[in-house]
Protein backbone atom coordinates (compact mmCIF):
# COMPACT_ATOMS: atom_id res chain seq x y z
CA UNK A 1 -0.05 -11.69 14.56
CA UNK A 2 -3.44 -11.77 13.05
CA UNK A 3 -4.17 -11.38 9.62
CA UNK A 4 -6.65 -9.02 8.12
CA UNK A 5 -8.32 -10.61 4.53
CA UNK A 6 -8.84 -9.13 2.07
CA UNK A 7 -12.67 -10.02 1.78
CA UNK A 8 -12.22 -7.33 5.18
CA UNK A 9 -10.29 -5.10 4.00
CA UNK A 10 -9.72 -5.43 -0.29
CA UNK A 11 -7.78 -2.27 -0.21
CA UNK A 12 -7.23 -0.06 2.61
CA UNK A 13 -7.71 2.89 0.97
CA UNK A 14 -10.95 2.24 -0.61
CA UNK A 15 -12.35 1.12 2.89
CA UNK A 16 -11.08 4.83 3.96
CA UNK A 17 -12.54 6.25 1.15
CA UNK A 18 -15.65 4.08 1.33
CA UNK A 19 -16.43 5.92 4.34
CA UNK A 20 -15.77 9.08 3.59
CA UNK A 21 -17.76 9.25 0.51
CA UNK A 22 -20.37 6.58 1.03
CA UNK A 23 -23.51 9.08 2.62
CA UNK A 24 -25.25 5.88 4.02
CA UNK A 25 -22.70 4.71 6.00
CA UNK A 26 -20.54 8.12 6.61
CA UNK A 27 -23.09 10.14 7.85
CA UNK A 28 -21.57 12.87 9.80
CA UNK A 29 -23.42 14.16 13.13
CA UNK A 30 -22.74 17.24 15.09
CA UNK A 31 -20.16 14.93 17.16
CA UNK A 32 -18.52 13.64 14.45
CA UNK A 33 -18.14 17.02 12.70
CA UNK A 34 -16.85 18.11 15.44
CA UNK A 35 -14.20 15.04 15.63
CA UNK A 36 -13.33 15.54 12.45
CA UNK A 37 -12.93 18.89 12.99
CA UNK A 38 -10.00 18.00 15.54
CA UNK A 39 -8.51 15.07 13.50
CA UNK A 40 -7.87 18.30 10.47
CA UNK A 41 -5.89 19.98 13.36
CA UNK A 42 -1.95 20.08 12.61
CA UNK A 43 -0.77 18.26 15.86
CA UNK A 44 2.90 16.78 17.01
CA UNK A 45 2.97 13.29 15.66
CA UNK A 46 2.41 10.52 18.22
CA UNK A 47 2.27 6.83 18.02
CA UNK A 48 -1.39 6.85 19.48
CA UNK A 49 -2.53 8.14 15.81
CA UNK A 50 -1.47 4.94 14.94
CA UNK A 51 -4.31 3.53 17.14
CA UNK A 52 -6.71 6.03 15.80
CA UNK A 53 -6.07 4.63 12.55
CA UNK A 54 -6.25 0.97 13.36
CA UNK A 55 -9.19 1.35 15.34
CA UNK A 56 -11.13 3.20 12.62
CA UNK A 57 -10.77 0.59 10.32
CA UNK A 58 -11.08 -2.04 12.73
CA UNK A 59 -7.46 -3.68 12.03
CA UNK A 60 -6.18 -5.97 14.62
CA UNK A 61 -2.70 -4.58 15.73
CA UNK A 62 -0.01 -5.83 17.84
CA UNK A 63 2.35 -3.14 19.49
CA UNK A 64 6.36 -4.09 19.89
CA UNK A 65 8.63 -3.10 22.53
CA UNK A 66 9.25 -0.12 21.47
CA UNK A 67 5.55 0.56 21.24
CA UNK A 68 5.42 0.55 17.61
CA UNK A 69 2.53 -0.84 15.90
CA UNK A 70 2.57 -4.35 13.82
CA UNK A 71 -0.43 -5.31 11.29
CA UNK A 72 -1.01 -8.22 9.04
CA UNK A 73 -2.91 -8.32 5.65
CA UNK A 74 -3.61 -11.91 4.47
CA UNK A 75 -2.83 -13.32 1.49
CA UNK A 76 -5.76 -13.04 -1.73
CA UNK A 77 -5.80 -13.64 -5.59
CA UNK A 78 -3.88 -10.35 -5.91
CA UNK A 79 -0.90 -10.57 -2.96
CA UNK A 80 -0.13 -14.11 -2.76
CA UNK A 81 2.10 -13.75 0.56
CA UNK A 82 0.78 -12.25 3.22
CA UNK A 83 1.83 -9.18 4.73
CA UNK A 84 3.02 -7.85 7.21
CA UNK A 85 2.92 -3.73 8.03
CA UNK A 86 5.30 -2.01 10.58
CA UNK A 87 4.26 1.24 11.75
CA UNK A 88 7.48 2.73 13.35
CA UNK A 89 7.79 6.20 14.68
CA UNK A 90 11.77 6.28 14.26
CA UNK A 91 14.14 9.44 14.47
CA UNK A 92 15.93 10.58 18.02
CA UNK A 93 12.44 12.57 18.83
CA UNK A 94 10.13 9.91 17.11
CA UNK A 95 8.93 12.56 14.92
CA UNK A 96 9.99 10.17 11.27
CA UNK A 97 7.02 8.02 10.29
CA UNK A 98 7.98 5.01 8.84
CA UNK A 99 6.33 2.36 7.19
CA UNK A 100 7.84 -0.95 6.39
CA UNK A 101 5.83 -3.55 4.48
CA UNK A 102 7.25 -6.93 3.81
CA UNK A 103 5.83 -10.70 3.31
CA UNK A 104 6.29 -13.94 4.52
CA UNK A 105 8.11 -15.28 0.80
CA UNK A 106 11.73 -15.05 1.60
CA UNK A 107 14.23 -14.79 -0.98
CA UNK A 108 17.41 -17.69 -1.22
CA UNK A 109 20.53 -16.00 -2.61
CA UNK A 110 20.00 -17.57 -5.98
CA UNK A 111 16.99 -14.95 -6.57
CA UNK A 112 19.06 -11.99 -4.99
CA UNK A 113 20.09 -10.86 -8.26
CA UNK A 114 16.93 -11.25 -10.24
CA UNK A 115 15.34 -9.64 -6.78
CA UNK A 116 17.82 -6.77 -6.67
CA UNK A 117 17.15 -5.81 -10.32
CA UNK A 118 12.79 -5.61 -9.76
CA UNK A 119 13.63 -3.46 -7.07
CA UNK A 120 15.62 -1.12 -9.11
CA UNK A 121 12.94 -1.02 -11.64
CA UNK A 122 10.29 -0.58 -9.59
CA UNK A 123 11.93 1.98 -8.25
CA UNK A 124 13.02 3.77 -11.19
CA UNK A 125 9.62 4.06 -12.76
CA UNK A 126 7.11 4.40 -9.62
CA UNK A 127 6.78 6.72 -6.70
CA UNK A 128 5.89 4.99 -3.97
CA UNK A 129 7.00 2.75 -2.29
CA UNK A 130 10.57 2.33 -2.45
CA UNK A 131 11.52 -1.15 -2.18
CA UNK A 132 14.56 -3.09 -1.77
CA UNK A 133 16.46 -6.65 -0.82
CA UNK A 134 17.15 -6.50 2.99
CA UNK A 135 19.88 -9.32 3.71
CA UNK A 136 20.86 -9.78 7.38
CA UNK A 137 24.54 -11.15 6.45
CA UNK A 138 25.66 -10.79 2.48
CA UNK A 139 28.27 -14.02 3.25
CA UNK A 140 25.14 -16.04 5.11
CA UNK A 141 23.29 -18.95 3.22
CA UNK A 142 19.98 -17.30 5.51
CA UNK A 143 17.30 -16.11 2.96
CA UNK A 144 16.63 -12.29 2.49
CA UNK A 145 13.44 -10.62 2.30
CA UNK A 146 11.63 -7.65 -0.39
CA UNK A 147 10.61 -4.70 1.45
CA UNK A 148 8.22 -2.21 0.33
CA UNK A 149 9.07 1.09 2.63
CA UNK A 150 7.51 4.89 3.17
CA UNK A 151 8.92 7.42 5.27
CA UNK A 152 7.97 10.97 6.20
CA UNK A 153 9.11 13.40 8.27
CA UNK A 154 6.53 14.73 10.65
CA UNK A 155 8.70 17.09 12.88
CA UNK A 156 6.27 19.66 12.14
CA UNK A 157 3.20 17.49 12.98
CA UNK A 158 0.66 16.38 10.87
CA UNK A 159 -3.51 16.18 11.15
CA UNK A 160 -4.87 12.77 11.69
CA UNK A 161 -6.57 12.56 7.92
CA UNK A 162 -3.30 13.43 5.94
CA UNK A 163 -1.57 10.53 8.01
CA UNK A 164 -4.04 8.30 7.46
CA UNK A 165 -3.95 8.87 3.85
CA UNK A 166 -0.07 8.50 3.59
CA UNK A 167 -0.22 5.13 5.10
CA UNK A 168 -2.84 3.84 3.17
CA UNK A 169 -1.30 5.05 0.17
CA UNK A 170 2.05 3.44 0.91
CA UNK A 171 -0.44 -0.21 1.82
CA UNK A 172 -2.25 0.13 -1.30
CA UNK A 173 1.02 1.12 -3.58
CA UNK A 174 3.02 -2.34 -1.91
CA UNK A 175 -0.27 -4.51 -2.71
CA UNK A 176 0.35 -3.01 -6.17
CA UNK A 177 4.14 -3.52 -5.97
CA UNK A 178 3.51 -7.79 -4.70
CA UNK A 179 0.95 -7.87 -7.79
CA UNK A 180 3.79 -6.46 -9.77
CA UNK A 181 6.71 -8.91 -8.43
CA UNK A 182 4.24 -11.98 -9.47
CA UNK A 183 2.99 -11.30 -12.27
CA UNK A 184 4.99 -9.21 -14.46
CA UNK A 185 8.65 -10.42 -12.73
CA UNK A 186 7.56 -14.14 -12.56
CA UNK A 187 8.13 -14.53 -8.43
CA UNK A 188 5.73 -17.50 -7.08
């Protein structure tokens, strides 16, 4: 998986939103109007606006076997892990977005606890993203790992900007969750 820095992209969001609002480099032509125009369009969610995405912000992306997407975000002075980003369509008609977000620090069952408890805080006084202790095997000596996780039901559909802003958000609100776990719960 390749790794996106953060010198490339220092917060997905503002690199959306440094496009959108920047008049030098988002100027809009008749095309793009038009483009746009289409991407404001409630349509049935897909997988390929996962690609849109991506390839709007120039992200390298690996797909799975199940075609879902897989980015990485490299580690900077703010996230000191890496991460890596699952985009998942999930649900029995792939209309659930899902976004899992986790790093490459794993967890030994001595830190469980002190891991379990960050979540529940975090959780208890922030929106987004949930985040929790995934552990393959409770009785297993095998490390567990944080995960930072958004999900949205799209059976309606969704236009291409609103989706776009939901993941972001969800990128942008784990960054702020890894800053949290380091420096405020003490997790190196």
């Amino acid at each position: 998986m390749s790794y996106v820095t953060s010198s490339g992209l220092q917060d997905a969001r503002l690199a959306l939103r440094a496009r959108k609002n920047c008049g030098i480099l988002y100027q809009l032509s008749q095309a793009q109007t038009e483009d746009r125009q289409n991407h404001m369009q409630v349509a049935q969610f897909t997988r390929d606006m996962f690609r849109i995405l991506c390839e709007k912000l120039e992200l390298p992306y690996d797909i799975d076997e199940d075609g879902d997407y897989r980015l990485g975000l490299a580690a900077d002075d703010l996230v000191t892990w890496p991460m890596r980003v699952y985009l998942v369509a999930a649900g029995s008609a792939n209309d659930i977005l899902d976004i899992r977000i986790d790093t490459t620090r794993e967890f030994p069952s001595s830190e469980w606890g002190r891991a379990m408890l960050a979540c529940n805080e975090w959780n208890d006084t922030t929106r987004w993203p949930k985040a929790y202790l995934h552990v393959n095997d409770p009785g297993a000596t095998e490390p567990g790992k944080v995960v930072c996780e958004g999900s949205l039901d799209l059976e309606n559909g969704i236009h291409q900007e609103l989706l776009e802003n939901y993941i972001l958000t969800v990128i942008a609100r784990s960054r702020a969750f890894w800053r949290w776990l380091k420096e405020e719960k003490g997790f190196i």
